[in-house]
PDB file of N, CA and C in Angstrom:
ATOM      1  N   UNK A   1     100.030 108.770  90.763  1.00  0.00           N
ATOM      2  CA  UNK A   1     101.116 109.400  91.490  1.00  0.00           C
ATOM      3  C   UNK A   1     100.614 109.840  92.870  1.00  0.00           C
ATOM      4  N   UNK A   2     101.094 109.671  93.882  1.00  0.00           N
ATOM      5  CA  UNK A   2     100.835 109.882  95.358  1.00  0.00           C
ATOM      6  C   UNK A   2     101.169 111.517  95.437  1.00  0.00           C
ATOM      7  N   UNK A   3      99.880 112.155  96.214  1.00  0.00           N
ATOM      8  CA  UNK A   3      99.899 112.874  96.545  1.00  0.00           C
ATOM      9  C   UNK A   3     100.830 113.610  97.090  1.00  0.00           C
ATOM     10  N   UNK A   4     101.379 115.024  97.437  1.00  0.00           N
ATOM     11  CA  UNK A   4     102.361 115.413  98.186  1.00  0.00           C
ATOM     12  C   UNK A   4     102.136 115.622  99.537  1.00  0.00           C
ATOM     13  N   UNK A   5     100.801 115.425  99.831  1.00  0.00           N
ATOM     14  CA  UNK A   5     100.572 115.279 101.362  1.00  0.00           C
ATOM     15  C   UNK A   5     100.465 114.118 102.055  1.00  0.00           C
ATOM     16  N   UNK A   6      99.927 112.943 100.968  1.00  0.00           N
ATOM     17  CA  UNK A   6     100.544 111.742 101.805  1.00  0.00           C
ATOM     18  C   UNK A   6     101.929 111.375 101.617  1.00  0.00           C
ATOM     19  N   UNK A   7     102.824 111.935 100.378  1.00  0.00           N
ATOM     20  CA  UNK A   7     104.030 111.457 100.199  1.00  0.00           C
ATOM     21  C   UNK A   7     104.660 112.221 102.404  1.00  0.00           C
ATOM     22  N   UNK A   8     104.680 113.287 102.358  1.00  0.00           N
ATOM     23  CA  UNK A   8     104.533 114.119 103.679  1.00  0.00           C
ATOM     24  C   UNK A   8     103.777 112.725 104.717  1.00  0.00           C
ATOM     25  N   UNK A   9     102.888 112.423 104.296  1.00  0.00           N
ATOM     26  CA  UNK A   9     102.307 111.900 105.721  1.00  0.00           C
ATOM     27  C   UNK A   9     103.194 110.612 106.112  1.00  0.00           C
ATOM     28  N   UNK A  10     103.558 110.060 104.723  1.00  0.00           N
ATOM     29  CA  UNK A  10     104.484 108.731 104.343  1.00  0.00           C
ATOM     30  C   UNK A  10     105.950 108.925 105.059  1.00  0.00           C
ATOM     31  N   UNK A  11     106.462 110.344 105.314  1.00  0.00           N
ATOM     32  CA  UNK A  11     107.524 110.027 105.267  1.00  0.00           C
ATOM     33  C   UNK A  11     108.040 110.564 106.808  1.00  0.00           C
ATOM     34  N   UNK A  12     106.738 110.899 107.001  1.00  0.00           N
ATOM     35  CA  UNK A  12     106.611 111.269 108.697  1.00  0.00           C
ATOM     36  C   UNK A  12     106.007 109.892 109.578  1.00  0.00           C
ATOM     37  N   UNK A  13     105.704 109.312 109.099  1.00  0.00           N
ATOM     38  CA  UNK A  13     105.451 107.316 109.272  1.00  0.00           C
ATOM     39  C   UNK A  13     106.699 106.940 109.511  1.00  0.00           C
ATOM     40  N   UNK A  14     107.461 107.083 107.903  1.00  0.00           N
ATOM     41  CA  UNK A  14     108.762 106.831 108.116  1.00  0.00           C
ATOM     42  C   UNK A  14     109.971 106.925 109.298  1.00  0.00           C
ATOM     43  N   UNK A  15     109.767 108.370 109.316  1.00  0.00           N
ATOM     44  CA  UNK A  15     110.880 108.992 110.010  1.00  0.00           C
ATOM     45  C   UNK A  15     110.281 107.700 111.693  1.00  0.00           C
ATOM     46  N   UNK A  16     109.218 108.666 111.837  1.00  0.00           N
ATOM     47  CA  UNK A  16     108.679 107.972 112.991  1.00  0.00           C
ATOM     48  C   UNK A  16     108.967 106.623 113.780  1.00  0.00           C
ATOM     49  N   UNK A  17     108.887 105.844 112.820  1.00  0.00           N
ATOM     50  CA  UNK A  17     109.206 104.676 113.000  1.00  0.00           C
ATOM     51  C   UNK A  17     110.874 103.618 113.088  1.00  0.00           C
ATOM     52  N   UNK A  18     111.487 104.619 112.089  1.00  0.00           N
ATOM     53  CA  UNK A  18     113.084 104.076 112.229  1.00  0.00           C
ATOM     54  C   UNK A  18     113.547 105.072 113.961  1.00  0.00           C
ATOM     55  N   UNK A  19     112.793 105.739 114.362  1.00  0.00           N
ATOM     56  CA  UNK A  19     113.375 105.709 115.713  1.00  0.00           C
ATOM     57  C   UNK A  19     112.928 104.828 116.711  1.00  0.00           C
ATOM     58  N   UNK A  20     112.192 104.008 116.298  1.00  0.00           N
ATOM     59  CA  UNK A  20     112.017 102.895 117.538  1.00  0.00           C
ATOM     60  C   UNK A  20     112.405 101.694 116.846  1.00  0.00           C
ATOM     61  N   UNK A  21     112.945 101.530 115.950  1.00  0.00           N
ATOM     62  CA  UNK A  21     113.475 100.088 115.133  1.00  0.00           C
ATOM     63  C   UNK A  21     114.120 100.791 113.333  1.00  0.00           C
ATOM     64  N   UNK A  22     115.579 101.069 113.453  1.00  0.00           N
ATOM     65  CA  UNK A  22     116.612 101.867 112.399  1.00  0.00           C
ATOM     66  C   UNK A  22     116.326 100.954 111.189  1.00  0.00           C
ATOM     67  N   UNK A  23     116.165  99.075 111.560  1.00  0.00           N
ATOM     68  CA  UNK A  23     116.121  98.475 109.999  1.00  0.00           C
ATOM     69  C   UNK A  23     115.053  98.012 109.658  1.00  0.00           C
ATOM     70  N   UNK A  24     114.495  99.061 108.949  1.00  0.00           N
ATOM     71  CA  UNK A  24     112.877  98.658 108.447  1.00  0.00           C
ATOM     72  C   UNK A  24     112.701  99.326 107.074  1.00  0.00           C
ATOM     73  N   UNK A  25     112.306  97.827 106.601  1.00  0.00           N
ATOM     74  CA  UNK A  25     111.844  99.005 105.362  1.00  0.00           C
ATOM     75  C   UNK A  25     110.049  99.228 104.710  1.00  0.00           C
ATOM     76  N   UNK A  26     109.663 100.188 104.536  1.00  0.00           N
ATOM     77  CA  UNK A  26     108.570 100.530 104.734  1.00  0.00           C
ATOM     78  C   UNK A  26     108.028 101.482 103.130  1.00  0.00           C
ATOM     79  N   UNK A  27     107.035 100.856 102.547  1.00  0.00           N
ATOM     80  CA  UNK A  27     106.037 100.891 101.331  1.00  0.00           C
ATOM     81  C   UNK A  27     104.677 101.454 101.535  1.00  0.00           C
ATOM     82  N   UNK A  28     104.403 102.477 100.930  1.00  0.00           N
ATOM     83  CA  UNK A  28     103.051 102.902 101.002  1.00  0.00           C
ATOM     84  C   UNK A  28     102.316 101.686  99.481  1.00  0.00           C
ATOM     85  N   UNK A  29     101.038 101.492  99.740  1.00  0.00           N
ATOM     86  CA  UNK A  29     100.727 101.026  98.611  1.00  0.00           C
ATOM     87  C   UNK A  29      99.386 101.216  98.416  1.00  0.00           C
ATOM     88  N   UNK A  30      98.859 100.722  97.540  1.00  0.00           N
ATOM     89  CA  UNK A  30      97.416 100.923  97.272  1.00  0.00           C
ATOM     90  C   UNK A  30      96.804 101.821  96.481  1.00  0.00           C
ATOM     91  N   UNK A  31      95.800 102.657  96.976  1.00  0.00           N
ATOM     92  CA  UNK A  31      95.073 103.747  96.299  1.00  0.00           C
ATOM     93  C   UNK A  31      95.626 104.799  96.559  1.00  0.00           C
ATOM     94  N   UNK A  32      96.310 105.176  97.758  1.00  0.00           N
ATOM     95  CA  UNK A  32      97.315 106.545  97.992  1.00  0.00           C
ATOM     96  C   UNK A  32      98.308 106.453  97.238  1.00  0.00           C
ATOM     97  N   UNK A  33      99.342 105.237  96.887  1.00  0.00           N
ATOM     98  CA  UNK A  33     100.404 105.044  95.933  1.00  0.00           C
ATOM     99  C   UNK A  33     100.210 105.692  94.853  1.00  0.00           C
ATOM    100  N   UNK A  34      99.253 104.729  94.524  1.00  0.00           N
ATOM    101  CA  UNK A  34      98.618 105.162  92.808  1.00  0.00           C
ATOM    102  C   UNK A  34      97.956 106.204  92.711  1.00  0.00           C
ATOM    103  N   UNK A  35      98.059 107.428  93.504  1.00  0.00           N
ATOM    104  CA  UNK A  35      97.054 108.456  93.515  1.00  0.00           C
ATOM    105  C   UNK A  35      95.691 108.220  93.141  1.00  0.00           C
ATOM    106  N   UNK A  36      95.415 107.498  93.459  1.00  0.00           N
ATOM    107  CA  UNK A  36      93.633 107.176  92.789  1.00  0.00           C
ATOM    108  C   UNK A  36      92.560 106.902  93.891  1.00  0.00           C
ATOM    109  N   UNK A  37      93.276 107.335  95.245  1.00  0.00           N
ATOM    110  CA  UNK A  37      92.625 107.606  96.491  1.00  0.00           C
ATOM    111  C   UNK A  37      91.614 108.126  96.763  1.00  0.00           C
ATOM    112  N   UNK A  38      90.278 108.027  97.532  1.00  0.00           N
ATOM    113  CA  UNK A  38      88.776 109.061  97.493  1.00  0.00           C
ATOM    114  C   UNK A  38      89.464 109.691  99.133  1.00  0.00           C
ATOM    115  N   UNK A  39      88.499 110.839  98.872  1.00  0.00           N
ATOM    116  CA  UNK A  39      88.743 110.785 100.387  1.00  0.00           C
ATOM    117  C   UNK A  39      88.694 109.849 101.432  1.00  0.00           C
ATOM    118  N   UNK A  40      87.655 109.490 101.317  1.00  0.00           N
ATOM    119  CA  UNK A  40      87.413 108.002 102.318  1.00  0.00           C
ATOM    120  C   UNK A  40      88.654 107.284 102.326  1.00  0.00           C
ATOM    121  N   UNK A  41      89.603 106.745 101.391  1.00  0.00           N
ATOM    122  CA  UNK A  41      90.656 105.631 101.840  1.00  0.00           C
ATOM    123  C   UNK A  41      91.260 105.530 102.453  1.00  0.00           C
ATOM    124  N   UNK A  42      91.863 104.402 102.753  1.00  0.00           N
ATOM    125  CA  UNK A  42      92.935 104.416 103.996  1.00  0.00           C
ATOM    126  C   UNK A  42      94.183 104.358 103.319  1.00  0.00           C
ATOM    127  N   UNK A  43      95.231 104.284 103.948  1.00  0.00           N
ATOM    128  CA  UNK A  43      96.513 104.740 103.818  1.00  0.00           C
ATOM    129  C   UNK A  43      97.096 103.089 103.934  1.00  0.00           C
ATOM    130  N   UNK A  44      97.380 102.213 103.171  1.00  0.00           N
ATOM    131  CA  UNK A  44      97.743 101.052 103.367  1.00  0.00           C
ATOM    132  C   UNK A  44      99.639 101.326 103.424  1.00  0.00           C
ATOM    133  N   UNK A  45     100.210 100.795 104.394  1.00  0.00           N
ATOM    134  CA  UNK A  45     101.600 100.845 104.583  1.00  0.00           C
ATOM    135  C   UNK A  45     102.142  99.508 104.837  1.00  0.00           C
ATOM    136  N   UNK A  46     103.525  99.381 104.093  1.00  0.00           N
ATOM    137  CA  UNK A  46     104.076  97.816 104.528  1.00  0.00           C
ATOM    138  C   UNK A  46     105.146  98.277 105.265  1.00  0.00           C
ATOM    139  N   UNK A  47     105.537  97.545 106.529  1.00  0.00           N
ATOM    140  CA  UNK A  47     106.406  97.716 107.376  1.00  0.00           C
ATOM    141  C   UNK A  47     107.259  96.046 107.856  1.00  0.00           C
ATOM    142  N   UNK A  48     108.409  96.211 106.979  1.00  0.00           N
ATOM    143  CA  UNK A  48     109.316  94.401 107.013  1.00  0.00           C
ATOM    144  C   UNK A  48     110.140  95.104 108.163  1.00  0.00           C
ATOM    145  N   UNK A  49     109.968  94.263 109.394  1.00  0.00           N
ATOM    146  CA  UNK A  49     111.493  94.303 110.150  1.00  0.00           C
ATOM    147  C   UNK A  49     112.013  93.272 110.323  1.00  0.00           C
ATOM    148  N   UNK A  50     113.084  92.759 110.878  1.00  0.00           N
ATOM    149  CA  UNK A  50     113.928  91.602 110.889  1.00  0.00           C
ATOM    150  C   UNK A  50     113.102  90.725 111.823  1.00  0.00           C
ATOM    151  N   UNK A  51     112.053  91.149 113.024  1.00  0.00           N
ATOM    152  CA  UNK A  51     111.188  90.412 113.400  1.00  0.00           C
ATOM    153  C   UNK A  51     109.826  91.153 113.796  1.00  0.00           C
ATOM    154  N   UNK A  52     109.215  90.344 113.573  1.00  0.00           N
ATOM    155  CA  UNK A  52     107.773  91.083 114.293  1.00  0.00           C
ATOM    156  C   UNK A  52     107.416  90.539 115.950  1.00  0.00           C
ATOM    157  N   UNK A  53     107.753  91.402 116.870  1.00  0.00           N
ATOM    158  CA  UNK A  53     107.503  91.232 118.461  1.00  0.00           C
ATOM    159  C   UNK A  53     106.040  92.231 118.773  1.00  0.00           C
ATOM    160  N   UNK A  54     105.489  91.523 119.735  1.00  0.00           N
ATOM    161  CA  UNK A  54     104.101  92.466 120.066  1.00  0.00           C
ATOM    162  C   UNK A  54     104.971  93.579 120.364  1.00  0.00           C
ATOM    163  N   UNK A  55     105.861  94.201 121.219  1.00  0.00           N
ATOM    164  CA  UNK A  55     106.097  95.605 121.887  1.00  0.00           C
ATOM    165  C   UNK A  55     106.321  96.246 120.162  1.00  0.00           C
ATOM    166  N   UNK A  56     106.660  95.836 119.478  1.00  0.00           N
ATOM    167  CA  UNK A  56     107.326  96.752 118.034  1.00  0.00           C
ATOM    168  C   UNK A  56     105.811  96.730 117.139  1.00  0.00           C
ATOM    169  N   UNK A  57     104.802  95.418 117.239  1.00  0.00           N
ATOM    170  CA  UNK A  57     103.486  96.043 117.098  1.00  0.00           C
ATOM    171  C   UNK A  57     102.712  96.746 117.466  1.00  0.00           C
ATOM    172  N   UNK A  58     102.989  96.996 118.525  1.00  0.00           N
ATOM    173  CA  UNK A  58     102.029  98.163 119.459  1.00  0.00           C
ATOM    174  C   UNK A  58     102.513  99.384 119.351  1.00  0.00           C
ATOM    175  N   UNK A  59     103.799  99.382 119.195  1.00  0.00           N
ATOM    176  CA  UNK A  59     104.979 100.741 119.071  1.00  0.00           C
ATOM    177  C   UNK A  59     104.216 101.320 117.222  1.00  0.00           C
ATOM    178  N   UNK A  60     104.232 100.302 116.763  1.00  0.00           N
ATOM    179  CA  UNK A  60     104.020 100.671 115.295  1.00  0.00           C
ATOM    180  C   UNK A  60     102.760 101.244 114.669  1.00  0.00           C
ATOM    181  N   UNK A  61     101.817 100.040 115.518  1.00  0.00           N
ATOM    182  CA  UNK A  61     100.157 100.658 115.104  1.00  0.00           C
ATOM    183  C   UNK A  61     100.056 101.936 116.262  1.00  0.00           C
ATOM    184  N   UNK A  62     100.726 102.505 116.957  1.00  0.00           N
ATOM    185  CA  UNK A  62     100.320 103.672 117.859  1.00  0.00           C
ATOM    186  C   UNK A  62     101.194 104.795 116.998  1.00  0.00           C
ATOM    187  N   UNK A  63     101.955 104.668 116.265  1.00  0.00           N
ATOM    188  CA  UNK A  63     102.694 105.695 115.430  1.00  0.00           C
ATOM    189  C   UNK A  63     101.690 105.506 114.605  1.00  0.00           C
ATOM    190  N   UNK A  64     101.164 105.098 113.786  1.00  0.00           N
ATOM    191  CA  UNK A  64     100.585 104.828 112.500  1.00  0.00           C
ATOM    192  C   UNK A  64      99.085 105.524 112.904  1.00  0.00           C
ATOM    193  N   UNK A  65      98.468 105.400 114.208  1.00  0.00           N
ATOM    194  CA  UNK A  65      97.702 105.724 114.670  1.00  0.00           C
ATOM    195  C   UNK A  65      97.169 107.344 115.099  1.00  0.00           C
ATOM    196  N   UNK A  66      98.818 107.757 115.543  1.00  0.00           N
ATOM    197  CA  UNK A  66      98.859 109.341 115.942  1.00  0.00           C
ATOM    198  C   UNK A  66      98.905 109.895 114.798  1.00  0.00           C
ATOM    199  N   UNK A  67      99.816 109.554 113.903  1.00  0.00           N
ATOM    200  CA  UNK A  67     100.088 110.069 112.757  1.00  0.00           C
ATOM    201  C   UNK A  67      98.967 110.432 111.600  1.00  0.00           C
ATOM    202  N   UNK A  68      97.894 108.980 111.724  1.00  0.00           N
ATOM    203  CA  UNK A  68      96.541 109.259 111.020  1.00  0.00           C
ATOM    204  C   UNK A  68      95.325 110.158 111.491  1.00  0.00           C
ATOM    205  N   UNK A  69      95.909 110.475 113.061  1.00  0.00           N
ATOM    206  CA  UNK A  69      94.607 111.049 113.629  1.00  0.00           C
ATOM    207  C   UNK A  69      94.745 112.465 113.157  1.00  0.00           C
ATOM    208  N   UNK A  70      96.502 112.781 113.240  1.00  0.00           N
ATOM    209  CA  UNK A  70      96.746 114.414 112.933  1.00  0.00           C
ATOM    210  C   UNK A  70      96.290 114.603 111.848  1.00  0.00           C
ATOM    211  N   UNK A  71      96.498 113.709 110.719  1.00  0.00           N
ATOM    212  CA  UNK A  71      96.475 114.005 109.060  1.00  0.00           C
ATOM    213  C   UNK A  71      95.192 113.333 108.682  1.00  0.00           C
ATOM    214  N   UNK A  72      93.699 113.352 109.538  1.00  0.00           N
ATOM    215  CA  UNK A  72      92.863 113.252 109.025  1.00  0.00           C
ATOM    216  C   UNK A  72      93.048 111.449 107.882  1.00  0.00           C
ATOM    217  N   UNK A  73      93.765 110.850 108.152  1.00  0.00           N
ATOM    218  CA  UNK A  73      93.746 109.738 107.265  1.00  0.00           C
ATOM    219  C   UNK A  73      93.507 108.385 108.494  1.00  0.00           C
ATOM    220  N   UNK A  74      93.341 107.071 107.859  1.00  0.00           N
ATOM    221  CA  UNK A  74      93.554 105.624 108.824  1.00  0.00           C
ATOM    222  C   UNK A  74      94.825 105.048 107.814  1.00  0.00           C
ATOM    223  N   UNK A  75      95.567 105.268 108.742  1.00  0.00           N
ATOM    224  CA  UNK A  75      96.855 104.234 108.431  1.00  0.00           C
ATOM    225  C   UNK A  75      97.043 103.206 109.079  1.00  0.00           C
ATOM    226  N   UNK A  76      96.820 102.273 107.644  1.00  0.00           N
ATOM    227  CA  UNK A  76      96.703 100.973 107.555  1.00  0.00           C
ATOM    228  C   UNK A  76      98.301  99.991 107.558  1.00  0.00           C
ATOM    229  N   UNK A  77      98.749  99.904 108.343  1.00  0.00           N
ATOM    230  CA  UNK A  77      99.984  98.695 108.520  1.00  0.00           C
ATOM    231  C   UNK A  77     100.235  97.689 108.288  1.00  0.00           C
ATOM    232  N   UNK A  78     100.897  96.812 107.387  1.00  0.00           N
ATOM    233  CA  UNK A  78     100.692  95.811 107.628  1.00  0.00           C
ATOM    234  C   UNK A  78     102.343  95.114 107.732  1.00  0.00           C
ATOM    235  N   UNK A  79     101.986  94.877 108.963  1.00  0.00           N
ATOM    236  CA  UNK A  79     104.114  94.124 109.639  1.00  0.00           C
ATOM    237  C   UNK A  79     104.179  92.695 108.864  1.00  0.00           C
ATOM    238  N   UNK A  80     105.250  92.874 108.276  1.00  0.00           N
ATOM    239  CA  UNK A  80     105.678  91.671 108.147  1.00  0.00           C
ATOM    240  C   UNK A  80     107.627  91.324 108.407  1.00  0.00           C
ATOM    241  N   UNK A  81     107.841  90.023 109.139  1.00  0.00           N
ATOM    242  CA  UNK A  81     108.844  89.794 109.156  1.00  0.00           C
ATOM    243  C   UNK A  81     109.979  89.567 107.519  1.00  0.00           C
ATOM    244  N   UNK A  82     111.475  90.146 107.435  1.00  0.00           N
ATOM    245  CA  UNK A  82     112.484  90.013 106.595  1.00  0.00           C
ATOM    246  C   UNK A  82     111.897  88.625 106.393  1.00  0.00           C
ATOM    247  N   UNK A  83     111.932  87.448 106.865  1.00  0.00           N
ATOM    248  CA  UNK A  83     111.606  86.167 106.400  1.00  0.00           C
ATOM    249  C   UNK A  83     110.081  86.078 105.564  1.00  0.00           C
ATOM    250  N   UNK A  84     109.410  86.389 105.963  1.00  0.00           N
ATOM    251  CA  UNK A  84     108.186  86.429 105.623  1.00  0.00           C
ATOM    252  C   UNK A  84     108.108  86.667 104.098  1.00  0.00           C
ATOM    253  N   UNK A  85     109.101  88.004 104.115  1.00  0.00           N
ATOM    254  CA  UNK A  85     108.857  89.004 102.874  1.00  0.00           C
ATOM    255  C   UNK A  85     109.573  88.695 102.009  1.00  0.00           C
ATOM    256  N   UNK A  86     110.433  87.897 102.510  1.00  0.00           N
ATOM    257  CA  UNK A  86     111.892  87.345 101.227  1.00  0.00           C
ATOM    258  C   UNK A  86     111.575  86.468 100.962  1.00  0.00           C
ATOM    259  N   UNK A  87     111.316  85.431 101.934  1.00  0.00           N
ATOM    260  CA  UNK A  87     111.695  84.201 101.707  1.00  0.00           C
ATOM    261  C   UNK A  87     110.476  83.179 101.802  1.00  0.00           C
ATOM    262  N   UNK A  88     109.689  83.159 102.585  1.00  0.00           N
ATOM    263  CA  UNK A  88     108.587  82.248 103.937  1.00  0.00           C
ATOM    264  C   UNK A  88     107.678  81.956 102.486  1.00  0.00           C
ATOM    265  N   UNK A  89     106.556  81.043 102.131  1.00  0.00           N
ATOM    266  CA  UNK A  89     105.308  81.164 101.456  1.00  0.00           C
ATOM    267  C   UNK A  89     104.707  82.332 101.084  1.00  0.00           C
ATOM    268  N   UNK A  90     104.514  83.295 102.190  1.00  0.00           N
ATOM    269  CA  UNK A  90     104.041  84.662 102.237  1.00  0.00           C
ATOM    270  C   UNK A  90     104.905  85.544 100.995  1.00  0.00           C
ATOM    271  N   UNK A  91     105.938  85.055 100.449  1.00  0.00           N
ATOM    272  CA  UNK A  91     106.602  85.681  99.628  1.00  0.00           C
ATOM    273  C   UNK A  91     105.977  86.261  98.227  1.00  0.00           C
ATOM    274  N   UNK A  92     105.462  85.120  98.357  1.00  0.00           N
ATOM    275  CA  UNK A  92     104.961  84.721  96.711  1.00  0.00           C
ATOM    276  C   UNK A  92     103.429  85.295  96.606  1.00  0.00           C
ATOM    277  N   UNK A  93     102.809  85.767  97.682  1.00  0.00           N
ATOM    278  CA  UNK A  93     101.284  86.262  97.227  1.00  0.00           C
ATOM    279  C   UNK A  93     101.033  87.319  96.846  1.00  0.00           C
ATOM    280  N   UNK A  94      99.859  87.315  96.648  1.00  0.00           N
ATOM    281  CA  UNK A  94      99.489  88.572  95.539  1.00  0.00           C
ATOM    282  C   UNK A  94     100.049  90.025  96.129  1.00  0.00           C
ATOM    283  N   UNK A  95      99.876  89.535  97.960  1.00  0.00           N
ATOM    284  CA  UNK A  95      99.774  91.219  98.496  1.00  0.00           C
ATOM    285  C   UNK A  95     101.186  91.540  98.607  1.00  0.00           C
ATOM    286  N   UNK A  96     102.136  90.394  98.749  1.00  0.00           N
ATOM    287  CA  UNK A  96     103.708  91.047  98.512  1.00  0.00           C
ATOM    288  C   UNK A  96     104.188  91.157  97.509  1.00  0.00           C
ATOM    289  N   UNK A  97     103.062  90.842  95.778  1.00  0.00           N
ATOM    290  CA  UNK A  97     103.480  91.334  94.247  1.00  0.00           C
ATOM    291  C   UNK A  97     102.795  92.278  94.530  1.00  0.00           C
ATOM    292  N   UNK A  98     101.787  92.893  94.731  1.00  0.00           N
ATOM    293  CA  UNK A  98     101.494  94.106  94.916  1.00  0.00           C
ATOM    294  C   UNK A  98     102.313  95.000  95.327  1.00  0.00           C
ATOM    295  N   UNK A  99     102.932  95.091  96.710  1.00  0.00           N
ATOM    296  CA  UNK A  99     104.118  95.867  96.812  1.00  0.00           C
ATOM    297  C   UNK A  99     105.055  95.909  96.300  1.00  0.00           C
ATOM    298  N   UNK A 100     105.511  94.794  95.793  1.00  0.00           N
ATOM    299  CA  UNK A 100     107.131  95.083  94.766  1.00  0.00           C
ATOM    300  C   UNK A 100     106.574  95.770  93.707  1.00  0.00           C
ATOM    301  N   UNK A 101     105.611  95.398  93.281  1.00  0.00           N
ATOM    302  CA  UNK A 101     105.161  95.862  91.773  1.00  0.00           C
ATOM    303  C   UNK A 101     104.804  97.958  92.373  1.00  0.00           C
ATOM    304  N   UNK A 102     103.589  97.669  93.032  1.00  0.00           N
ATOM    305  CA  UNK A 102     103.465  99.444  92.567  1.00  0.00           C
ATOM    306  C   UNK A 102     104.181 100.683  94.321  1.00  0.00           C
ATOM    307  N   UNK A 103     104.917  99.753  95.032  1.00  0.00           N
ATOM    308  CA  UNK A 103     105.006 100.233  96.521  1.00  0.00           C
ATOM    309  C   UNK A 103     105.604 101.330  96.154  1.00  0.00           C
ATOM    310  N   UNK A 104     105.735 102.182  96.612  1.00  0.00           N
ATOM    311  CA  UNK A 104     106.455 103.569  97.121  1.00  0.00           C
ATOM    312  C   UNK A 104     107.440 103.272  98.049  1.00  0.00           C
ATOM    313  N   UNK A 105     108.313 103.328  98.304  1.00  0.00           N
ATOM    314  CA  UNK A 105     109.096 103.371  99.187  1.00  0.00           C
ATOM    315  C   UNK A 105     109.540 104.651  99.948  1.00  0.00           C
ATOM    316  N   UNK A 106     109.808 104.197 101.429  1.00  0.00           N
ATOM    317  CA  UNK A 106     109.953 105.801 102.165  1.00  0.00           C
ATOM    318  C   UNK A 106     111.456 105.696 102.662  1.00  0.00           C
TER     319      UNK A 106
END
């Protein structure tokens, strides 16, 4: 079970981010998900928008960035396009059954 301070750090990612792009949907996953986090881990996050453009990558890893520096964590991003995540090859691998299977959603 995820912590209540990263669920907090998760949902301040969140917020963060639907103000520079409203349709996104966004999964914490990993060792913070599953509460089974050391201190050391990083904060792995999935972020699907309808496209991935460099300005909305740079917008994204610099939120993900401020956000980890305040809360002592590295938040880890990983963008993927609505196609990618639904539909594309990329659909079917382990790291997008990983997220359906244990993601958190924010």
């Amino acid at each position: 079970m995820m912590s209540p301070e990263d669920r907090r750090i998760l949902d301040d990612f969140a917020a963060r981010v639907r103000e520079v792009t409203p349709s996104v949907s966004i999964w914490a996953f990993g060792s913070r998900a599953r509460g089974s986090a050391d201190p050391e881990s990083d904060f792995d996050l999935c972020v699907v928008l309808p496209a991935v453009t460099r300005e909305l990558r740079e917008r994204i890893y610099g939120i993900a960035w401020e956000i980890g520096f305040d809360a002592g964590r590295v938040l880890a991003p990983v963008l993927l396009s609505e196609e990618d995540f639904e539909r594309a090859p990329l659909s079917a691998s382990t790291l997008v059954a990983n997220i359906r299977r244990e993601g958190i959603a924010a």
